[in-house]
PDB file of N, CA and C in Angstrom:
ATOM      1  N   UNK A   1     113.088  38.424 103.609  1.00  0.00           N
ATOM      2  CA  UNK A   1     112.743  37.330 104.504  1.00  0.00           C
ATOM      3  C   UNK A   1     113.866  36.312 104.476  1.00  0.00           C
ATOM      4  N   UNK A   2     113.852  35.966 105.729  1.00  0.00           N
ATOM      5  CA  UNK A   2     115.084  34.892 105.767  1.00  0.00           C
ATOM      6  C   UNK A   2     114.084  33.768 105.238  1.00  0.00           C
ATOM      7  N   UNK A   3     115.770  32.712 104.780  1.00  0.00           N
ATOM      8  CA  UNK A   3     114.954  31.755 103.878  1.00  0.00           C
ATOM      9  C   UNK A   3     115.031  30.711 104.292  1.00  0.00           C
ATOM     10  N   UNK A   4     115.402  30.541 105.319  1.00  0.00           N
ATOM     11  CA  UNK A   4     115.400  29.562 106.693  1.00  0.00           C
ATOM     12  C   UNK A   4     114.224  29.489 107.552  1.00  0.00           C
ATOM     13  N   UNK A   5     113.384  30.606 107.019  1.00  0.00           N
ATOM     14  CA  UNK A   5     112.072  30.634 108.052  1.00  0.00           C
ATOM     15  C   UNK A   5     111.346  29.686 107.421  1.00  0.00           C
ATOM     16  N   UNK A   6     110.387  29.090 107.511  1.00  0.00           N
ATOM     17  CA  UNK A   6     109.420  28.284 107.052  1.00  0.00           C
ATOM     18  C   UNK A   6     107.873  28.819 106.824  1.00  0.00           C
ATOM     19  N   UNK A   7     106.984  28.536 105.996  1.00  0.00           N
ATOM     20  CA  UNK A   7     105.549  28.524 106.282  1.00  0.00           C
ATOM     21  C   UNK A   7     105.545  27.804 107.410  1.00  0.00           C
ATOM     22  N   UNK A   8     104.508  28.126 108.432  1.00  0.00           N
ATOM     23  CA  UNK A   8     104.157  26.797 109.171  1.00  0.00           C
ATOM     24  C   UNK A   8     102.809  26.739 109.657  1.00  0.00           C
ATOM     25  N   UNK A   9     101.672  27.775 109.124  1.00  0.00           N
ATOM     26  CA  UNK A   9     100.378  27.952 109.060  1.00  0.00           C
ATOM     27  C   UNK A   9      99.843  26.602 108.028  1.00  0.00           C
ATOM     28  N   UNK A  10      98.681  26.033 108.785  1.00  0.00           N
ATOM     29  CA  UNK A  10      97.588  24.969 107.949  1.00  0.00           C
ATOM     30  C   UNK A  10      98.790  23.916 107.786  1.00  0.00           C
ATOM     31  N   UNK A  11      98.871  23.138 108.497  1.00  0.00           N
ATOM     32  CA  UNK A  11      99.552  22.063 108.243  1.00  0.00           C
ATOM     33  C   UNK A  11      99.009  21.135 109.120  1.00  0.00           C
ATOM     34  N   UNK A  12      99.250  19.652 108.752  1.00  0.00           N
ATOM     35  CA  UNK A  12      98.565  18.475 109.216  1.00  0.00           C
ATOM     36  C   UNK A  12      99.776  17.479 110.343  1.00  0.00           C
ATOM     37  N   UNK A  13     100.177  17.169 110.533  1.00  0.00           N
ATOM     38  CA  UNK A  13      99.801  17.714 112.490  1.00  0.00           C
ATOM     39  C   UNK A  13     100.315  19.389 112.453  1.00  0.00           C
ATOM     40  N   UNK A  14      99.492  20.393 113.258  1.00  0.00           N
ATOM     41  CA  UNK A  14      99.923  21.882 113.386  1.00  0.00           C
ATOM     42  C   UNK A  14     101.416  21.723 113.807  1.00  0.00           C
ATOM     43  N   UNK A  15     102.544  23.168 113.281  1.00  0.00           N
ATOM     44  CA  UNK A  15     103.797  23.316 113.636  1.00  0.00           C
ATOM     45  C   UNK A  15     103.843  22.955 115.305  1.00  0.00           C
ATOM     46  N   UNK A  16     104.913  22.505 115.543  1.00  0.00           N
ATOM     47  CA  UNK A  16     105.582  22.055 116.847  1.00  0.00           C
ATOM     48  C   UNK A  16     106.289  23.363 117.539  1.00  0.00           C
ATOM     49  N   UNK A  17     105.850  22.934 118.550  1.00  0.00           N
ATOM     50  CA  UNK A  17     107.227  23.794 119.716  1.00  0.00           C
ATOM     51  C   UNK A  17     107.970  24.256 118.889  1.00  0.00           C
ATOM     52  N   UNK A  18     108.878  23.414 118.548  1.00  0.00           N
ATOM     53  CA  UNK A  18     110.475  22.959 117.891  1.00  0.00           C
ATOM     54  C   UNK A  18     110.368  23.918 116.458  1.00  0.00           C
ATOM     55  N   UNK A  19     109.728  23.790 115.958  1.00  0.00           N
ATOM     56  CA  UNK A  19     109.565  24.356 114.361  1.00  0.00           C
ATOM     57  C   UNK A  19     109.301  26.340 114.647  1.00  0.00           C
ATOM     58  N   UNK A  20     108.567  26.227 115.742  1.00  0.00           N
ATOM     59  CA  UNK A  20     108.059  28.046 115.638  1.00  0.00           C
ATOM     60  C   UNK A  20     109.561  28.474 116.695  1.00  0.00           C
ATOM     61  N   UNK A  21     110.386  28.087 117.577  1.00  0.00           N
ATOM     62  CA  UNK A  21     111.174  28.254 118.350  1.00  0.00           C
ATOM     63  C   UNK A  21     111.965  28.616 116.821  1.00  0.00           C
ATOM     64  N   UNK A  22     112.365  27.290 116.177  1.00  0.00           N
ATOM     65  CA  UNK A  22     113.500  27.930 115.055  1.00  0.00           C
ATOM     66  C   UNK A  22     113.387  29.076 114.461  1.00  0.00           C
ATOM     67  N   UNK A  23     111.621  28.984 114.140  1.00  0.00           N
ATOM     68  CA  UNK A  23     111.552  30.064 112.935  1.00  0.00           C
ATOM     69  C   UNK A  23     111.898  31.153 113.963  1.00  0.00           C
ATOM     70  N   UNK A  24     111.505  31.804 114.982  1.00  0.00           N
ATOM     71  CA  UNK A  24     111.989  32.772 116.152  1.00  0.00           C
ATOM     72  C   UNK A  24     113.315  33.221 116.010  1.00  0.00           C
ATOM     73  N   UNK A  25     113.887  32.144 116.162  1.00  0.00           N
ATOM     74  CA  UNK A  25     115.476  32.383 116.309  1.00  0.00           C
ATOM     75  C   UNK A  25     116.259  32.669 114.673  1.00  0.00           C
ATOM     76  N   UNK A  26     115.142  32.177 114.080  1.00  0.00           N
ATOM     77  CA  UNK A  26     115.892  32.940 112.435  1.00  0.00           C
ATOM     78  C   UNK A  26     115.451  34.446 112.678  1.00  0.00           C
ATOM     79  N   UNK A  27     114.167  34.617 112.971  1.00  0.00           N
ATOM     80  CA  UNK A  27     113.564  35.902 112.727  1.00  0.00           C
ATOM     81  C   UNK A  27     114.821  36.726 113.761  1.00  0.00           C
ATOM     82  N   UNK A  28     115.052  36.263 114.810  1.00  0.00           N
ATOM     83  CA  UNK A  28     116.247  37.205 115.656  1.00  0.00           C
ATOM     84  C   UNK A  28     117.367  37.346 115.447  1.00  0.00           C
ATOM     85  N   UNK A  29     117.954  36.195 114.838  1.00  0.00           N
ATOM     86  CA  UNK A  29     119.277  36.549 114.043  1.00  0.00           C
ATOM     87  C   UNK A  29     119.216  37.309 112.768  1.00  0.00           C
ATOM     88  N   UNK A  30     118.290  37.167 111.965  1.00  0.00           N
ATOM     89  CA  UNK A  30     118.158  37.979 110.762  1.00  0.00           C
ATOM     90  C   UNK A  30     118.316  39.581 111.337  1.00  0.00           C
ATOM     91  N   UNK A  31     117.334  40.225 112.252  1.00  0.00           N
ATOM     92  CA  UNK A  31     117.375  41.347 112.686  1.00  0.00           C
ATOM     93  C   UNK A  31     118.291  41.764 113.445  1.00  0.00           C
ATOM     94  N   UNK A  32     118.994  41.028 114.336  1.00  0.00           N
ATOM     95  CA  UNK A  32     119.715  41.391 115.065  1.00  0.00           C
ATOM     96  C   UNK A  32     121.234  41.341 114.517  1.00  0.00           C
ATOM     97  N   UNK A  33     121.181  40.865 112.943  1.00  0.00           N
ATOM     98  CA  UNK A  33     122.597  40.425 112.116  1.00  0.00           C
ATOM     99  C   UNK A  33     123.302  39.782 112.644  1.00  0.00           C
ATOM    100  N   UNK A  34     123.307  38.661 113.705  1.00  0.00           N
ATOM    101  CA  UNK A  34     124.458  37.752 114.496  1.00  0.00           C
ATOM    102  C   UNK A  34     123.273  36.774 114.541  1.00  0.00           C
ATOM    103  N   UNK A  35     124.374  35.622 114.604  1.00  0.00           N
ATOM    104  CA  UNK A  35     123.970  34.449 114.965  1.00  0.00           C
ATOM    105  C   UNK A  35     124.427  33.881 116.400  1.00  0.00           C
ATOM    106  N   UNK A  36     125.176  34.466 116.800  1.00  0.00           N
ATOM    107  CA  UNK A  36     125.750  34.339 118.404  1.00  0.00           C
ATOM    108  C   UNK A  36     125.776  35.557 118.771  1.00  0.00           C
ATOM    109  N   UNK A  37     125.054  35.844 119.488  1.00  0.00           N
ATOM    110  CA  UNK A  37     125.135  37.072 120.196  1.00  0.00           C
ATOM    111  C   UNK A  37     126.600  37.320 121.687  1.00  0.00           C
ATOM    112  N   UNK A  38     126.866  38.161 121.492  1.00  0.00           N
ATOM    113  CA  UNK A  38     127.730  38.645 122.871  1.00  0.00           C
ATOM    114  C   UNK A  38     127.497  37.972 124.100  1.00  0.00           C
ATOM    115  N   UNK A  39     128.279  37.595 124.962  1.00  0.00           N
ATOM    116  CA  UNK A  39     127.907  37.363 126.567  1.00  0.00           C
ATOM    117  C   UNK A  39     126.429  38.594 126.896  1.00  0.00           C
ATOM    118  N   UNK A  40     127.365  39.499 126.670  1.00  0.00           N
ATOM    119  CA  UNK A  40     126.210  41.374 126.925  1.00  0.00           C
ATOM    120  C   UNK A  40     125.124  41.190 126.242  1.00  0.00           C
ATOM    121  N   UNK A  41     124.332  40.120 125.664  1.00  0.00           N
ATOM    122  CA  UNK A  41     123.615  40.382 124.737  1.00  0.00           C
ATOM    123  C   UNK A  41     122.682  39.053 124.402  1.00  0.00           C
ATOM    124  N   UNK A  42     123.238  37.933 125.709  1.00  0.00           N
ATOM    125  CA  UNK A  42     122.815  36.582 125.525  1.00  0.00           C
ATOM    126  C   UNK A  42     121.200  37.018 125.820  1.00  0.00           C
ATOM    127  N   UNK A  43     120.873  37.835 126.709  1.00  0.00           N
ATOM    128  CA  UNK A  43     120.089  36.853 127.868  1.00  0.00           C
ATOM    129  C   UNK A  43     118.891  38.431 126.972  1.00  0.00           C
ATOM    130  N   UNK A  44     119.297  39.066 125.961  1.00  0.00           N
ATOM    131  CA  UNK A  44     118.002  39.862 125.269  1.00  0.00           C
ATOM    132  C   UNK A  44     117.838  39.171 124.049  1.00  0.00           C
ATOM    133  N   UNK A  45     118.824  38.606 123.543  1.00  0.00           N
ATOM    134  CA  UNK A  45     118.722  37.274 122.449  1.00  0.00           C
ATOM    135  C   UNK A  45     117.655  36.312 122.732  1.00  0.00           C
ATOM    136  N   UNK A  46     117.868  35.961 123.782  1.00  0.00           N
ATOM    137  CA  UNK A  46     116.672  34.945 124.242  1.00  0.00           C
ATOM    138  C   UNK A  46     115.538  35.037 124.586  1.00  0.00           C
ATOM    139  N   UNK A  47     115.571  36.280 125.519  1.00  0.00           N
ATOM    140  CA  UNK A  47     113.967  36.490 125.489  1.00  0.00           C
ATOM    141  C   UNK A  47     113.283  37.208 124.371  1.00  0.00           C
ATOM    142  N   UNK A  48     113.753  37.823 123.529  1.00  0.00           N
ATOM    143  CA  UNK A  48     113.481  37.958 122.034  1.00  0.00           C
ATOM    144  C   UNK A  48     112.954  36.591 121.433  1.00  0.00           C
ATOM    145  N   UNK A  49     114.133  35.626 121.250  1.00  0.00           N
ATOM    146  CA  UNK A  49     113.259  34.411 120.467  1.00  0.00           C
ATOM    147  C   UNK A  49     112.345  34.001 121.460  1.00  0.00           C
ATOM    148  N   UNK A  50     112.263  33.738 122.757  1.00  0.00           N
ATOM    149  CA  UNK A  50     111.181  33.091 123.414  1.00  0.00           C
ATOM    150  C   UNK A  50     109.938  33.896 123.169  1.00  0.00           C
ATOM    151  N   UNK A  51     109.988  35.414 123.027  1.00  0.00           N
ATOM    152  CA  UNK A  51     108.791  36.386 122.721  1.00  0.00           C
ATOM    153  C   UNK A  51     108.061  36.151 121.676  1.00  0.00           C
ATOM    154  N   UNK A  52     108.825  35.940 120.678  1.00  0.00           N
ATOM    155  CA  UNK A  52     108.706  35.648 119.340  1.00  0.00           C
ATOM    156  C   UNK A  52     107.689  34.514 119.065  1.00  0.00           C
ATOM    157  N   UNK A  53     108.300  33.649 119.582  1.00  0.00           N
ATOM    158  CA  UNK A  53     107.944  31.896 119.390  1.00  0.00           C
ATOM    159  C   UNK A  53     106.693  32.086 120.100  1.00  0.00           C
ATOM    160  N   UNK A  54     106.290  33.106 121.227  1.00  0.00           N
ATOM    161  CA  UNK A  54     105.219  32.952 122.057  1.00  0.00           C
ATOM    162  C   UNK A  54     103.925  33.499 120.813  1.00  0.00           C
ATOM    163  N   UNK A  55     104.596  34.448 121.068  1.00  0.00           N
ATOM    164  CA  UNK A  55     103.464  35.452 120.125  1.00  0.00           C
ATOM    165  C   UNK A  55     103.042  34.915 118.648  1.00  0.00           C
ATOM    166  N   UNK A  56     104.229  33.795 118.059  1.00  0.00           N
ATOM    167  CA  UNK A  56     103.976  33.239 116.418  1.00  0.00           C
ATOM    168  C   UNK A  56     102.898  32.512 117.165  1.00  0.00           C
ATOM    169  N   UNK A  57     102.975  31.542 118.115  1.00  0.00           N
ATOM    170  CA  UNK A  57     102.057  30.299 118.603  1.00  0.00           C
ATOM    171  C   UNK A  57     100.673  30.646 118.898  1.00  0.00           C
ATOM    172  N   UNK A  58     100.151  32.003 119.212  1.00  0.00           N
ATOM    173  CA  UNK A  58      99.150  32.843 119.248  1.00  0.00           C
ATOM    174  C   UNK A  58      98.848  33.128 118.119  1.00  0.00           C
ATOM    175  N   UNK A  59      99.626  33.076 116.719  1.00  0.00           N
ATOM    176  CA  UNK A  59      99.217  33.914 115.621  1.00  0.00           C
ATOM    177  C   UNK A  59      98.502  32.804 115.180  1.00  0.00           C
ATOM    178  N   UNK A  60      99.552  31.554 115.056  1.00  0.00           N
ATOM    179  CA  UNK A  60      99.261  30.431 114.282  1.00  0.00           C
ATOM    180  C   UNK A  60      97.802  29.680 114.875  1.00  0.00           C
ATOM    181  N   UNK A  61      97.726  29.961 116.222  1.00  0.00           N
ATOM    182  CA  UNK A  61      96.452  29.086 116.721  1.00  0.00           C
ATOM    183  C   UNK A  61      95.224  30.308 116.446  1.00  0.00           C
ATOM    184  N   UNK A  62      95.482  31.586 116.076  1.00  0.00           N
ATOM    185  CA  UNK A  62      94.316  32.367 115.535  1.00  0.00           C
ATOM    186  C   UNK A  62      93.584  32.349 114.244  1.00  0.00           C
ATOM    187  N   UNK A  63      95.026  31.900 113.620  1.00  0.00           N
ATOM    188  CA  UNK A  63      94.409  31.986 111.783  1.00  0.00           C
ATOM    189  C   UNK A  63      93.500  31.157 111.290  1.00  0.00           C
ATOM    190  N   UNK A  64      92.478  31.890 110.595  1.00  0.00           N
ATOM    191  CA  UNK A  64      91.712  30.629 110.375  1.00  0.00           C
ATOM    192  C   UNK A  64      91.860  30.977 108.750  1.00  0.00           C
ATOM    193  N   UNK A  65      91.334  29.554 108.432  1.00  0.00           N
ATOM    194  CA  UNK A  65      91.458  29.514 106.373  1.00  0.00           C
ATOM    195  C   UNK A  65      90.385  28.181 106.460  1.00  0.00           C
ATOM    196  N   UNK A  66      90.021  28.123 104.842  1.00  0.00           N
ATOM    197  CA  UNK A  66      89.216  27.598 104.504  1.00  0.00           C
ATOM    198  C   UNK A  66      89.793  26.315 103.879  1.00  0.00           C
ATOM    199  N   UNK A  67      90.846  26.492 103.803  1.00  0.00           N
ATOM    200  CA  UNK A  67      92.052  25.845 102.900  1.00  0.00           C
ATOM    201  C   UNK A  67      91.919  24.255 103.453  1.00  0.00           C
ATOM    202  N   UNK A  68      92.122  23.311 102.975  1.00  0.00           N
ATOM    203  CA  UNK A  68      92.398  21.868 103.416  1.00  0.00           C
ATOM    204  C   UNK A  68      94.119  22.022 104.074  1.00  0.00           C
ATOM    205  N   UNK A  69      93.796  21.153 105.071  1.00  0.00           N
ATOM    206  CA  UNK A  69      95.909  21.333 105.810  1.00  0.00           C
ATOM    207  C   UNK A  69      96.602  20.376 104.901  1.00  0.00           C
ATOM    208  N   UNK A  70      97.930  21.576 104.679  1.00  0.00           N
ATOM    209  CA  UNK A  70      98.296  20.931 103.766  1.00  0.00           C
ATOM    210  C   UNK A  70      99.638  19.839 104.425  1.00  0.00           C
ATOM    211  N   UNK A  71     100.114  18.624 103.304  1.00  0.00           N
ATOM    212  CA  UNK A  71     100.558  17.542 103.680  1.00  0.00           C
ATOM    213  C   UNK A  71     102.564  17.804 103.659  1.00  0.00           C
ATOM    214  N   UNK A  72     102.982  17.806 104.951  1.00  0.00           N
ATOM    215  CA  UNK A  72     104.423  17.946 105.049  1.00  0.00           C
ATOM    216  C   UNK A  72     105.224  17.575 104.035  1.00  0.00           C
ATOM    217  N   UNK A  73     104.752  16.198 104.012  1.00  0.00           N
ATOM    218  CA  UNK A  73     105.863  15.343 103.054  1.00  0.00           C
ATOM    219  C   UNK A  73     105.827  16.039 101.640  1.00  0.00           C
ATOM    220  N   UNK A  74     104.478  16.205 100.925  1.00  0.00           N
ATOM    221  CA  UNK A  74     104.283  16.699  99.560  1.00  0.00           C
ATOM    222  C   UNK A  74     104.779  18.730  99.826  1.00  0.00           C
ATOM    223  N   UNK A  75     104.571  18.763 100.690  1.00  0.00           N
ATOM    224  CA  UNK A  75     105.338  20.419 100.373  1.00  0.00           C
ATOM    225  C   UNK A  75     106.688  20.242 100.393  1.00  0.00           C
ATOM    226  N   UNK A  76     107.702  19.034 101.160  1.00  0.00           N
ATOM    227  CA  UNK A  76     108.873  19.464 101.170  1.00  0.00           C
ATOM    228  C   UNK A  76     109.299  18.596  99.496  1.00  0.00           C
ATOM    229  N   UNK A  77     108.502  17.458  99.397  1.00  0.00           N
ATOM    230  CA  UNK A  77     108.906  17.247  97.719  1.00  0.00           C
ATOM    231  C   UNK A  77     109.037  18.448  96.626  1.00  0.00           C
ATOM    232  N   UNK A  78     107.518  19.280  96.968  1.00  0.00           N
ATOM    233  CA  UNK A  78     107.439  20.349  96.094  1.00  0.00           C
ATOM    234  C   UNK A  78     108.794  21.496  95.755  1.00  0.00           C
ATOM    235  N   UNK A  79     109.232  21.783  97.052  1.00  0.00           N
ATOM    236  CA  UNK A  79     110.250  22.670  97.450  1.00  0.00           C
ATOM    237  C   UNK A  79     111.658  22.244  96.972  1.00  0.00           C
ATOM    238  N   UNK A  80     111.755  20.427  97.056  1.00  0.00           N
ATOM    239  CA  UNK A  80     112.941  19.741  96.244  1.00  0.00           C
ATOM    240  C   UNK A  80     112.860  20.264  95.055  1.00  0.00           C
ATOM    241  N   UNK A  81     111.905  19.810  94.551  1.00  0.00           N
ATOM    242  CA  UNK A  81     111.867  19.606  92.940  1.00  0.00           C
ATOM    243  C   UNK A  81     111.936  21.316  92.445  1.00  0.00           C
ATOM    244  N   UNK A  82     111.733  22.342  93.330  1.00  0.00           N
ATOM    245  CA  UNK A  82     111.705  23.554  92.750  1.00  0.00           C
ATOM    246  C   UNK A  82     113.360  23.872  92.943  1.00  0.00           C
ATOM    247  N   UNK A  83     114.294  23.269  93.866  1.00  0.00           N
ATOM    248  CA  UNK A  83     115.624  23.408  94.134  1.00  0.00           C
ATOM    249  C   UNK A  83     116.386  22.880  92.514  1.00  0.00           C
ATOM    250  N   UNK A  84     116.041  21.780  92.654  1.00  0.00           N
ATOM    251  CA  UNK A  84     116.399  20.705  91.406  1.00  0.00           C
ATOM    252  C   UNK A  84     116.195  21.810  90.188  1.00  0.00           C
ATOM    253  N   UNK A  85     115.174  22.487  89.870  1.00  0.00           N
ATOM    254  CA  UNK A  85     115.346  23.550  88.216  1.00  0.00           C
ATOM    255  C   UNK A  85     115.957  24.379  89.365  1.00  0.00           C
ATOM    256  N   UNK A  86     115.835  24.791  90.118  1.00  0.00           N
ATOM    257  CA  UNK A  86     116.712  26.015  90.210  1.00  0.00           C
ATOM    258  C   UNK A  86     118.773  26.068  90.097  1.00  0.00           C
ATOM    259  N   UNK A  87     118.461  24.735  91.025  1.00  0.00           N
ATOM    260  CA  UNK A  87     120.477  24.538  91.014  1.00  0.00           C
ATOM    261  C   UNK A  87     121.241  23.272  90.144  1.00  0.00           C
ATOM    262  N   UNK A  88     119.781  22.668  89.568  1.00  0.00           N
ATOM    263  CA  UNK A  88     120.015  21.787  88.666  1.00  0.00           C
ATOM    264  C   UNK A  88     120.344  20.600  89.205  1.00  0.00           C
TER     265      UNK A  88
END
């Protein structure tokens, strides 16, 4: 898994446009191994991530959990502080 993708299920306001578009476009560059695709190759690049982003936005508005949504700010602290022991 690319590590640029994000969770973005159960969160308090739900992921944005903006947030499932990125994760899309990681998921298409990861598979497709480029990050710029060819002139020959723009316009299946794109409707790939737009497919993508469509179909995550369907996944994400299906899932259901029991879970309380969890709080942006305290997951991206969490994720610091796990960077911090990891790279010191």
């Amino acid at each position: 898994m690319c590590r640029n993708i994000r969770p973005l299920n159960n969160f308090e306001p739900p992921a944005t446009g903006d947030e499932v578009t990125a994760a899309a476009l990681q998921f298409v560059r990861k598979v497709s191994g480029t990050t710029k695709p060819s002139q020959a190759n723009q316009e299946v690049f794109d409707r790939a991530v737009a497919e993508i982003a469509h179909i995550t936005r369907h996944l994400l508005d299906d899932l259901v959990t029991t879970a309380p949504p969890k709080n942006r700010e305290a997951e991206a602290e969490k994720a610091r502080a796990r960077a911090r022991l990891r790279y010191g």
